[in-house]
Protein backbone atom coordinates (compact mmCIF):
# COMPACT_ATOMS: atom_id res chain seq x y z
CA UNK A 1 -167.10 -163.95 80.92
CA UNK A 2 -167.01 -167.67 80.04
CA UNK A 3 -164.38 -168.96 78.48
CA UNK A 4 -165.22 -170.46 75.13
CA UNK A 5 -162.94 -173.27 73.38
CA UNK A 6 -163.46 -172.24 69.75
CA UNK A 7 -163.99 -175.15 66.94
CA UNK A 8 -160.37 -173.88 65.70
CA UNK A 9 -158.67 -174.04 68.56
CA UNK A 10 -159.41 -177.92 68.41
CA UNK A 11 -158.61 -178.14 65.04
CA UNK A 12 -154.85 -176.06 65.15
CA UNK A 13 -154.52 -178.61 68.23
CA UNK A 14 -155.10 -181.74 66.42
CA UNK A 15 -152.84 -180.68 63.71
CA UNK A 16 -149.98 -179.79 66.37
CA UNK A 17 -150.71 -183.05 67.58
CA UNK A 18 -150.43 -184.82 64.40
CA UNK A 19 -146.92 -183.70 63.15
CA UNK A 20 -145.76 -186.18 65.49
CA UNK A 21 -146.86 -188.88 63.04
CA UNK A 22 -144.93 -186.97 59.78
CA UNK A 23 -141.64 -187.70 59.72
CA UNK A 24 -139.53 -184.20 61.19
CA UNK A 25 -138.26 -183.58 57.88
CA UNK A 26 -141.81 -182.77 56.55
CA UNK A 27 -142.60 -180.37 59.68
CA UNK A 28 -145.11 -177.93 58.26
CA UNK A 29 -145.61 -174.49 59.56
CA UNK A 30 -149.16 -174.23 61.04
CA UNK A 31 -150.50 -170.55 60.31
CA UNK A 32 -153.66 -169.15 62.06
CA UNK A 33 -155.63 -166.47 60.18
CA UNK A 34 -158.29 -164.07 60.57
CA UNK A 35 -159.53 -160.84 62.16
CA UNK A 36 -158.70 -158.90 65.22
CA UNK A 37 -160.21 -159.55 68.42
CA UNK A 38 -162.01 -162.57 67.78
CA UNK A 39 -159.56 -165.34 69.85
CA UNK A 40 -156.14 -166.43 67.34
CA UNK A 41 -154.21 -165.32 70.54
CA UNK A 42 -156.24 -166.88 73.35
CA UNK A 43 -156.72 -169.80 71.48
CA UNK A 44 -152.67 -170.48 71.30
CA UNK A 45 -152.72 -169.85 74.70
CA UNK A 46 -154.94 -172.35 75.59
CA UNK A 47 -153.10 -174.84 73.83
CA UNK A 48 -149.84 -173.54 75.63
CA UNK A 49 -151.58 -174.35 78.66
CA UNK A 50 -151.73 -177.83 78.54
CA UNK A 51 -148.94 -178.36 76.37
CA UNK A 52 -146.43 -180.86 76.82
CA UNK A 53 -143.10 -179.14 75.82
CA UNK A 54 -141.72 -175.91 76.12
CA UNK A 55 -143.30 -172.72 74.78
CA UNK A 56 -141.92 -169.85 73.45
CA UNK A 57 -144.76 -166.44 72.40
CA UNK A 58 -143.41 -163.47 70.98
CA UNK A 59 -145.65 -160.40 69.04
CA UNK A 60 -144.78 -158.18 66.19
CA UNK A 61 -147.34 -155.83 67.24
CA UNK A 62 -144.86 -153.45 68.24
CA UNK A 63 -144.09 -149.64 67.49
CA UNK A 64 -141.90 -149.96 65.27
CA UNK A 65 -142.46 -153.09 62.66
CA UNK A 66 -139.43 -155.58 63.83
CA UNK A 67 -136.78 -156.27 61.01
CA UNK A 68 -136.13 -160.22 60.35
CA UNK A 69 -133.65 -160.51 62.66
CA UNK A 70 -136.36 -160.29 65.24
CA UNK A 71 -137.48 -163.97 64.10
CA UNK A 72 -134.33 -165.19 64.02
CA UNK A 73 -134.23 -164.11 67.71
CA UNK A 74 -137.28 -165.80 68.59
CA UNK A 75 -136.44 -168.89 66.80
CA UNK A 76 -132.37 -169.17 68.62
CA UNK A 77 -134.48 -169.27 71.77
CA UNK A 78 -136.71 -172.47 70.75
CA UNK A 79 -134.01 -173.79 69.64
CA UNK A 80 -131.99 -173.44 72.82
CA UNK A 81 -134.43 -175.88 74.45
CA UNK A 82 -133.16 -178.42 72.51
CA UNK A 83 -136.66 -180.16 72.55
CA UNK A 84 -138.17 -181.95 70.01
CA UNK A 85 -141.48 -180.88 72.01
CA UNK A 86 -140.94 -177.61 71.66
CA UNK A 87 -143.67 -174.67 70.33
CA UNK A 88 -142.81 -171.22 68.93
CA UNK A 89 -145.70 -169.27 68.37
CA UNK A 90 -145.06 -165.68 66.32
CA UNK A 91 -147.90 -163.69 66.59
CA UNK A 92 -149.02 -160.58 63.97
CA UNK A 93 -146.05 -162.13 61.67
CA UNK A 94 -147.15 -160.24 58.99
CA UNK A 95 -145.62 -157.03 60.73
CA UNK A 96 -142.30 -158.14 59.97
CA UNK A 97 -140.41 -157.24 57.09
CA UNK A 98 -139.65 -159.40 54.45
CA UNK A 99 -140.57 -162.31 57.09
CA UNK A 100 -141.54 -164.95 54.67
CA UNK A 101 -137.95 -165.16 53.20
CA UNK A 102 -136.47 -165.93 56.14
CA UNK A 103 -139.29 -167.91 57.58
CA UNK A 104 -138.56 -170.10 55.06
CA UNK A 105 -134.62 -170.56 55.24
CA UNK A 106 -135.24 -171.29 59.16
CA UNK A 107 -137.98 -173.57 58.39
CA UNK A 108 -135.61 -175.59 55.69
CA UNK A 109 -133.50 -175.61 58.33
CA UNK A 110 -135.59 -177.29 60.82
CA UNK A 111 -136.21 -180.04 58.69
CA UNK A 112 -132.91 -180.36 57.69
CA UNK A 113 -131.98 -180.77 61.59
CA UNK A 114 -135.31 -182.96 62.29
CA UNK A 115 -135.63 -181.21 65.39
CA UNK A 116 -139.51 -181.85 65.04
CA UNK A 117 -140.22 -178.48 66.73
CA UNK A 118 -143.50 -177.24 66.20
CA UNK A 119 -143.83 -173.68 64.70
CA UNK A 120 -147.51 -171.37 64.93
CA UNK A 121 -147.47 -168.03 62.82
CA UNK A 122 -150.50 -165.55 63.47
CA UNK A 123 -151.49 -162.99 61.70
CA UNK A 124 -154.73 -160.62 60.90
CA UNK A 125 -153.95 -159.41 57.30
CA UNK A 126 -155.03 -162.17 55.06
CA UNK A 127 -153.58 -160.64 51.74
CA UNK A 128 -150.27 -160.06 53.61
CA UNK A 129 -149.70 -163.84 54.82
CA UNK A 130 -151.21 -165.50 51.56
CA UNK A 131 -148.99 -163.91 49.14
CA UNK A 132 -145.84 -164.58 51.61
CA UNK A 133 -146.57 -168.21 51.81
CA UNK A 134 -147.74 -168.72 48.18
CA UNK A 135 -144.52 -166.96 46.64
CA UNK A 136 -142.15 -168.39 48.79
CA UNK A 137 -143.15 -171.22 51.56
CA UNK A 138 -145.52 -173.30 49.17
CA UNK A 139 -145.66 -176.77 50.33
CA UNK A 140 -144.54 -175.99 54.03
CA UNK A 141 -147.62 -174.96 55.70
CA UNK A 142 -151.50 -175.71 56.80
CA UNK A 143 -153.62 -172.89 57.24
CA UNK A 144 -156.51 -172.83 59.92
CA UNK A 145 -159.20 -170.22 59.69
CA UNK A 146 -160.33 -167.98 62.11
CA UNK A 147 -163.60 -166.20 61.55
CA UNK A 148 -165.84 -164.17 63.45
CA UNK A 149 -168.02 -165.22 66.61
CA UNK A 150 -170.91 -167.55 65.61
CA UNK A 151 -174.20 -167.30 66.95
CA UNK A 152 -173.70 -170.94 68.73
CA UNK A 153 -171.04 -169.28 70.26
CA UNK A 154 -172.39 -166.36 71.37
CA UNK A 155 -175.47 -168.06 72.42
CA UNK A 156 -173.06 -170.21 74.61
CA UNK A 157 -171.12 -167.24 76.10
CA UNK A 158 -173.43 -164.25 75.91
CA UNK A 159 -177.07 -166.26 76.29
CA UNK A 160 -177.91 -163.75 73.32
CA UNK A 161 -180.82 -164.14 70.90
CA UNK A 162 -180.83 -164.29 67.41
CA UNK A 163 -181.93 -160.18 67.15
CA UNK A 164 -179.15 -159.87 69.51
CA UNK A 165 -176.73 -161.24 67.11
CA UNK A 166 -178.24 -159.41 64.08
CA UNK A 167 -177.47 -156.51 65.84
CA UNK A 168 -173.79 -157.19 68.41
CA UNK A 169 -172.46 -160.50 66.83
CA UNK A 170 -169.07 -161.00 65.69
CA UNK A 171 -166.84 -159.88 68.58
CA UNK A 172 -166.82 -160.93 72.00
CA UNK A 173 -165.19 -158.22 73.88
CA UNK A 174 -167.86 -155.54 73.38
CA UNK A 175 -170.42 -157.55 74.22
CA UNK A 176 -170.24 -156.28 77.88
CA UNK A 177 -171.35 -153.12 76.61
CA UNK A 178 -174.47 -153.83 74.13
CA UNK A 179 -176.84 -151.97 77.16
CA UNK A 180 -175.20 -149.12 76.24
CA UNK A 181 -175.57 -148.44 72.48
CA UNK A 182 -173.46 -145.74 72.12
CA UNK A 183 -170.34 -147.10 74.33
CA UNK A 184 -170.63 -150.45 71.94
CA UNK A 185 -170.42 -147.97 68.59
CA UNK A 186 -167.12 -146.20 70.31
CA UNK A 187 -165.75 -149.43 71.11
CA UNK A 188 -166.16 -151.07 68.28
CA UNK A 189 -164.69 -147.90 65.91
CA UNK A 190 -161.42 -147.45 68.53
CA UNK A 191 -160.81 -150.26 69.39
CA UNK A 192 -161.50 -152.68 66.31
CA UNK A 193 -161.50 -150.89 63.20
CA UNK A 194 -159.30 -148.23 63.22
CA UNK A 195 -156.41 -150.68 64.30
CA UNK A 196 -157.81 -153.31 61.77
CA UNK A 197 -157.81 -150.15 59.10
CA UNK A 198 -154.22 -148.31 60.12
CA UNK A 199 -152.51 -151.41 61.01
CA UNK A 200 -153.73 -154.41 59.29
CA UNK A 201 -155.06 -153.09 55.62
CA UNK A 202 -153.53 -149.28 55.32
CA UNK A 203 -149.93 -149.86 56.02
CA UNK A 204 -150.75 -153.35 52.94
CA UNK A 205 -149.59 -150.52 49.92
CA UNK A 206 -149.07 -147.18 49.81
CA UNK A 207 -152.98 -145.31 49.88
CA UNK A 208 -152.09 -141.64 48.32
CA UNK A 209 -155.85 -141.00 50.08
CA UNK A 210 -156.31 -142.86 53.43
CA UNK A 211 -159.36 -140.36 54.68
CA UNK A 212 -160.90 -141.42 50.96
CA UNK A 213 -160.07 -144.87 51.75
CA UNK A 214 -162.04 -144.90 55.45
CA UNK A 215 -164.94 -142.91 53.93
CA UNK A 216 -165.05 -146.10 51.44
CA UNK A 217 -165.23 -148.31 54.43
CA UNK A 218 -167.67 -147.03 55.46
CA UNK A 219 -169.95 -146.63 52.72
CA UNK A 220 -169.28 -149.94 51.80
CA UNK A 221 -170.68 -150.95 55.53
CA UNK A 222 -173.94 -149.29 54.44
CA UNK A 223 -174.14 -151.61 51.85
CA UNK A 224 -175.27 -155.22 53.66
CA UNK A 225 -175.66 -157.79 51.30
CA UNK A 226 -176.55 -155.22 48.26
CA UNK A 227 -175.06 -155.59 44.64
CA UNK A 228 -173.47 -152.15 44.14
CA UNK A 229 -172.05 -150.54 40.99
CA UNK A 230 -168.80 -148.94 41.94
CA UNK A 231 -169.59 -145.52 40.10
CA UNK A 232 -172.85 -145.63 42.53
CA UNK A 233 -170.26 -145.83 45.35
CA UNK A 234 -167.76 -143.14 43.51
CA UNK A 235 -170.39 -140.79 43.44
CA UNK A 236 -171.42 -140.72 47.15
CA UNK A 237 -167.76 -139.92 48.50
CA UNK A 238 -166.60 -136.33 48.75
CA UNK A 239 -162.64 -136.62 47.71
CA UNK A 240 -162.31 -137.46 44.64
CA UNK A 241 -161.13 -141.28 43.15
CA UNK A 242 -161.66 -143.40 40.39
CA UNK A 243 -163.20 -146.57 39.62
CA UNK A 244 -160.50 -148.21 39.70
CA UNK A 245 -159.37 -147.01 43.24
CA UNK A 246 -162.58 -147.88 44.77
CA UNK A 247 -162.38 -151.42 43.40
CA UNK A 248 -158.63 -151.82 44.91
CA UNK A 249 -159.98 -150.07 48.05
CA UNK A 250 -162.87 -153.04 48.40
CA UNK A 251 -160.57 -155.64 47.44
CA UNK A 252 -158.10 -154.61 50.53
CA UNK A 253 -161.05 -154.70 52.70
CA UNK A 254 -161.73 -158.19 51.79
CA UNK A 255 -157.98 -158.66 52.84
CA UNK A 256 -158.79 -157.60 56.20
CA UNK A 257 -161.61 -159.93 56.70
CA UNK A 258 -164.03 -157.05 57.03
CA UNK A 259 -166.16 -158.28 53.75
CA UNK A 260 -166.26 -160.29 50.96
CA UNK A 261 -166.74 -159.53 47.47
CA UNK A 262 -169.63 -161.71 45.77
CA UNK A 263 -169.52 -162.28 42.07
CA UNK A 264 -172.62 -163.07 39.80
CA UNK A 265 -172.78 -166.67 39.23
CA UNK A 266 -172.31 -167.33 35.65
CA UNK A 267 -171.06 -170.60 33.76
CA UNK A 268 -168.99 -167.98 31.67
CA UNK A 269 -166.12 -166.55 33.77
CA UNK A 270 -166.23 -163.35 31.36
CA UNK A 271 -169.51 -162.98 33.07
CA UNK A 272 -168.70 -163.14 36.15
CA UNK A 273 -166.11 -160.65 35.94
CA UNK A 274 -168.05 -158.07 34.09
CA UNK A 275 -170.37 -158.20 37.03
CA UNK A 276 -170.85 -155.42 39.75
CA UNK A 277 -169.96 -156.85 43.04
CA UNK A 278 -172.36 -158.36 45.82
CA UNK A 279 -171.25 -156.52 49.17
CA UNK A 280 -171.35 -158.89 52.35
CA UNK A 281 -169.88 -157.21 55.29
CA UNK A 282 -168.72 -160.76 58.05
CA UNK A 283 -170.35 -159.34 60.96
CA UNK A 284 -173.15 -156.90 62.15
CA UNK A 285 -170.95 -155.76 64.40
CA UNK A 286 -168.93 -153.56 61.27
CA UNK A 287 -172.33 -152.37 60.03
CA UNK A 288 -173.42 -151.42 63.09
CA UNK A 289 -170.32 -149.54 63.90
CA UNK A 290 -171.72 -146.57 61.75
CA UNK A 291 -175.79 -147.34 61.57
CA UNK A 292 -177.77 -147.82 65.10
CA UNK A 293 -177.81 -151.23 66.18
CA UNK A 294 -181.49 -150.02 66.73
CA UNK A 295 -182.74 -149.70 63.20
CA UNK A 296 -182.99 -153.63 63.36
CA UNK A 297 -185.93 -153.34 65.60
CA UNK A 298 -187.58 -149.95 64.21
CA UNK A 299 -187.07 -151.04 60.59
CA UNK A 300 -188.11 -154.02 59.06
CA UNK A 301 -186.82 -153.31 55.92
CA UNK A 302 -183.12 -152.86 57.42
CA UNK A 303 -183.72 -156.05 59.46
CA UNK A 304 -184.87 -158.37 56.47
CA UNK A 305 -180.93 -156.73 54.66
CA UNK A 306 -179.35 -157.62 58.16
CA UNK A 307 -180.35 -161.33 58.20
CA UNK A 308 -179.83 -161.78 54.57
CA UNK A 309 -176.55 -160.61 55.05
CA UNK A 310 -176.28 -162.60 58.11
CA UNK A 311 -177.09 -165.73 56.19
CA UNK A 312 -174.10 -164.41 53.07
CA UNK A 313 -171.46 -164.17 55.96
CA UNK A 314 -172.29 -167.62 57.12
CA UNK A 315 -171.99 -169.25 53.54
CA UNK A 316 -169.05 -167.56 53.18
CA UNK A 317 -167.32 -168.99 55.97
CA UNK A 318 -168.32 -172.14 55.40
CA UNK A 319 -167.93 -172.29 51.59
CA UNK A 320 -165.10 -171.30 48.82
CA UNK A 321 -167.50 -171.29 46.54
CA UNK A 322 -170.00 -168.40 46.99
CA UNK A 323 -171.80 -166.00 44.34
CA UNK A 324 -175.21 -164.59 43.48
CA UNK A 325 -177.48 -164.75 40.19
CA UNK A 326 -179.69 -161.94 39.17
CA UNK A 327 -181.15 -161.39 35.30
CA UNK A 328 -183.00 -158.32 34.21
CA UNK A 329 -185.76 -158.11 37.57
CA UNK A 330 -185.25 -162.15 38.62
CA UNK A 331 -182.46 -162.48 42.00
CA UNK A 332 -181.37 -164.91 43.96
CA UNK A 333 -179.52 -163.79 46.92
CA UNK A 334 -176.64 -166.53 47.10
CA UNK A 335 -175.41 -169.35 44.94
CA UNK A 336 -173.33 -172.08 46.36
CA UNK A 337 -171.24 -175.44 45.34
CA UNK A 338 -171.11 -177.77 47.11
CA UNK A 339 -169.68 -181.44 45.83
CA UNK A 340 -169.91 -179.64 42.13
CA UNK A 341 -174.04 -179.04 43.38
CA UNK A 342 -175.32 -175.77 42.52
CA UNK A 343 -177.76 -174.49 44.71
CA UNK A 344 -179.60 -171.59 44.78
CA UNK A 345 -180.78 -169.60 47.71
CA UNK A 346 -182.90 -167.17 48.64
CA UNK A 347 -183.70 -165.56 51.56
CA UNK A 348 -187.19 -164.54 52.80
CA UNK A 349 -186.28 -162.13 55.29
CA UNK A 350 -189.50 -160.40 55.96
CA UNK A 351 -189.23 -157.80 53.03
CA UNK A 352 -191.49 -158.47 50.22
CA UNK A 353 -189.47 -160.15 47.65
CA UNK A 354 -190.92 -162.25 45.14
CA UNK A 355 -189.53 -166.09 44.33
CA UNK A 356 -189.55 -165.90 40.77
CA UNK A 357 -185.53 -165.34 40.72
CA UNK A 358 -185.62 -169.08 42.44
CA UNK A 359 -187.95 -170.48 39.58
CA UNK A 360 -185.82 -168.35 36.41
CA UNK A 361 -182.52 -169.81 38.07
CA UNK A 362 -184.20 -173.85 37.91
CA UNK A 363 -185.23 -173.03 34.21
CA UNK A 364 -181.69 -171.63 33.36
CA UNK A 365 -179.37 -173.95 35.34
CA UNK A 366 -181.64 -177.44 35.15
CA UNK A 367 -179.33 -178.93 37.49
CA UNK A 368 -179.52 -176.80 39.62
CA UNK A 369 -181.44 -177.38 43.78
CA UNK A 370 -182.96 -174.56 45.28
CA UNK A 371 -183.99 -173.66 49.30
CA UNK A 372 -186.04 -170.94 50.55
CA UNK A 373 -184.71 -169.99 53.69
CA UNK A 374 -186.61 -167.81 55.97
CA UNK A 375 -185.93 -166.81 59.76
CA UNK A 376 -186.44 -169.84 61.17
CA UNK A 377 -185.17 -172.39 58.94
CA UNK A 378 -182.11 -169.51 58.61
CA UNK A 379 -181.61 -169.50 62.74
CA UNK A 380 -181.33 -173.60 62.27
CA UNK A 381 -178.67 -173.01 59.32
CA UNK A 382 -176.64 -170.31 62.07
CA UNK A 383 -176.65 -173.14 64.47
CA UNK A 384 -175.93 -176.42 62.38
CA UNK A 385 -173.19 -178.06 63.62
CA UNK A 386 -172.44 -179.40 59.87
CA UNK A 387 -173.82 -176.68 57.67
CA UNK A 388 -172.83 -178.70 54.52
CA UNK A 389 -174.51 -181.60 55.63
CA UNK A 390 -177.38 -179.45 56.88
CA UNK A 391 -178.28 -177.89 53.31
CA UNK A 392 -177.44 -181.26 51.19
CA UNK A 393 -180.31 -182.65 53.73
CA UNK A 394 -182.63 -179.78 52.17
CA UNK A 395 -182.30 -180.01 48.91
């Protein structure tokens, strides 16, 4: 396999690079997040490769889930380098106990001691890290994103198409087995998301119903880029929840990175609460982990959700702000901002959908752009190097 340098890699290098310049007493934390298996711990390496200092790597991912002493440990061993070059790297931090407490005493510390040594936390549950550094380490950290494969990427390791992505993209391991549908579908289930479900979302709060909570998963899979009423989902499960559940079931899978949540775009947040949620799984490699990969070629329909969904994942990686509009019959498929622009867009992904959403939305929200997008102005959008740029250029 070729060895790709992802765009974040560069960017968690630069800012490594770049504490030099702040003074050691404003030494931020630089934490990496996002999914399993898609390069947080190759990328570190790579940077440990060629870097200047000393390195220490340690994991949390062990058996039992380390108590904070374990950091300590870790941290006593940079320390005994006695190098302001220095570059401790704790990977799956979120496995430790209570680790953002003392993450932050040893952190004070640091600064205190201007030892300028440069510290990398990992981890794959987003809900996990967030609240730890917003309750307690707020104003010592940068956080660098780590998303799925692109299709540039995969292009550029794979040689894949854009079908091929519809269908595989996301993860890189498993691509070695896309000539064997079946293999992929086993890999992807064992090897991705039952340890992203049992290790980085389950063990999150305590789930009374964890068999409930995977048959959620996935139903909500079956879902690409479709605005679902929760009691539509309640009723298809066979144990027994509430509405309420589901919704805190949906909202732990956005934690893991496996979806996102869209709301309906509204100038009245009462609106956009009220709303029943958009469901955008980030990769076809999760939907196609319980439908055939081959229902993209025999069904037109499925392919036309696919892309659309495709298209949602992107936009959601690239942009905070993300939502759809619908009113009585009129859609439109995603809403973005971008430099306080609204624009509308829909996707014309070869099932027959009509534009008037686009032209209700103009009337309604008069400042408002709109773009059409269909597959091949969508493929250019997968592979802009400046997505922004690329839709402020269309509108």
């Amino acid at each position: 396999m070729i060895e790709i340098t992802r765009n974040f890699k560069e960017l968690l290098e630069f800012r490594l690079l770049k504490l030099e310049q702040l003074s050691p007493a404003a030494n931020l934390l630089q934490v990496l997040l996002g999914p399993r298996q898609v390069g947080k711990t190759t990328a570190v390496q790579q940077i440990a490769k060629t870097w200047s200092g000393p390195v220490v790597y340690a994991s949390a991912d062990l058996p039992f889930a380390p108590e904070h002493e374990w950091i300590t440990a870790q941290w006593q061993q940079a320390r005994s380098y006695q190098n302001s070059k220095t570059l401790l790297v704790l990977d799956e931090i979120q496995k430790v106990r209570n680790w953002s407490s003392i993450v932050k005493i040893l952190i004070d510390d640091e600064r205190h001691r201007r030892s300028g040594m440069r510290i990398v936390l990992l981890g794959s549950a987003s809900w996990t890290i967030e609240a730890g550094l917003g309750d307690t380490l707020a104003g010592r950290f940068e956080i660098t994103r780590a998303y799925h494969w692109t299709y540039q990427e995969c292009i550029s390791a794979f040689g894949w198409g854009l079908i091929d992505f519809l269908k595989y993209g996301g993860y890189p391991v498993p691509a070695q087995f896309i000539d064997d549908s079946d293999r992929w579908q086993r890999f992807i289930l064992d090897s991705i998301v039952e340890p992203m479900l049992s290790k980085d979302i389950l063990p999150l709060k305590q789930i009374a119903k964890p068999a409930l909570f995977r048959q959620a998963f996935a139903l909500a899979m079956s879902y690409p880029a479709q605005e679902v009423a929760i009691h539509k989902m309640l009723g298809q499960l066979q144990d027994k929840g509430n509405s309420t559940t589901i919704k805190n079931y949906l909202d732990m899978m956005a934690s893991g990175y496996a979806i996102r949540l869209l709301e309906k775009y509204s100038t009245r947040p009462l609106s956009k609460k009220s709303s029943s949620p958009k469901l955008i799984p980030l990769c076809s490699a999760l939907i196609h982990a319980f439908a055939q990969p081959s229902l993209v070629d025999e069904n037109k329909d499925w392919l036309g959700r696919i892309f659309e969904n495709t298209i949602g994942a992107h936009l959601c990686k690239e942009f905070s702000e993300v939502s759809y509009w619908r009113e009585g019959n009129d859609e439109v498929d995603f809403v973005v901002e971008i430099d306080r622009q609204v624009i509308g867009i829909e996707v014309k992904s070869g099932r027959k959908k009509s534009i008037s959403g686009l032209l209700k939305f103009r009337s309604k929200f008069l400042d408002a752009k709109t773009i059409l997008m269909d597959f091949e102005l969508g493929e250019k959008f997968l592979l802009a190097s400046d997505p922004k740029n690329f839709l402020l250029n269309l509108i």
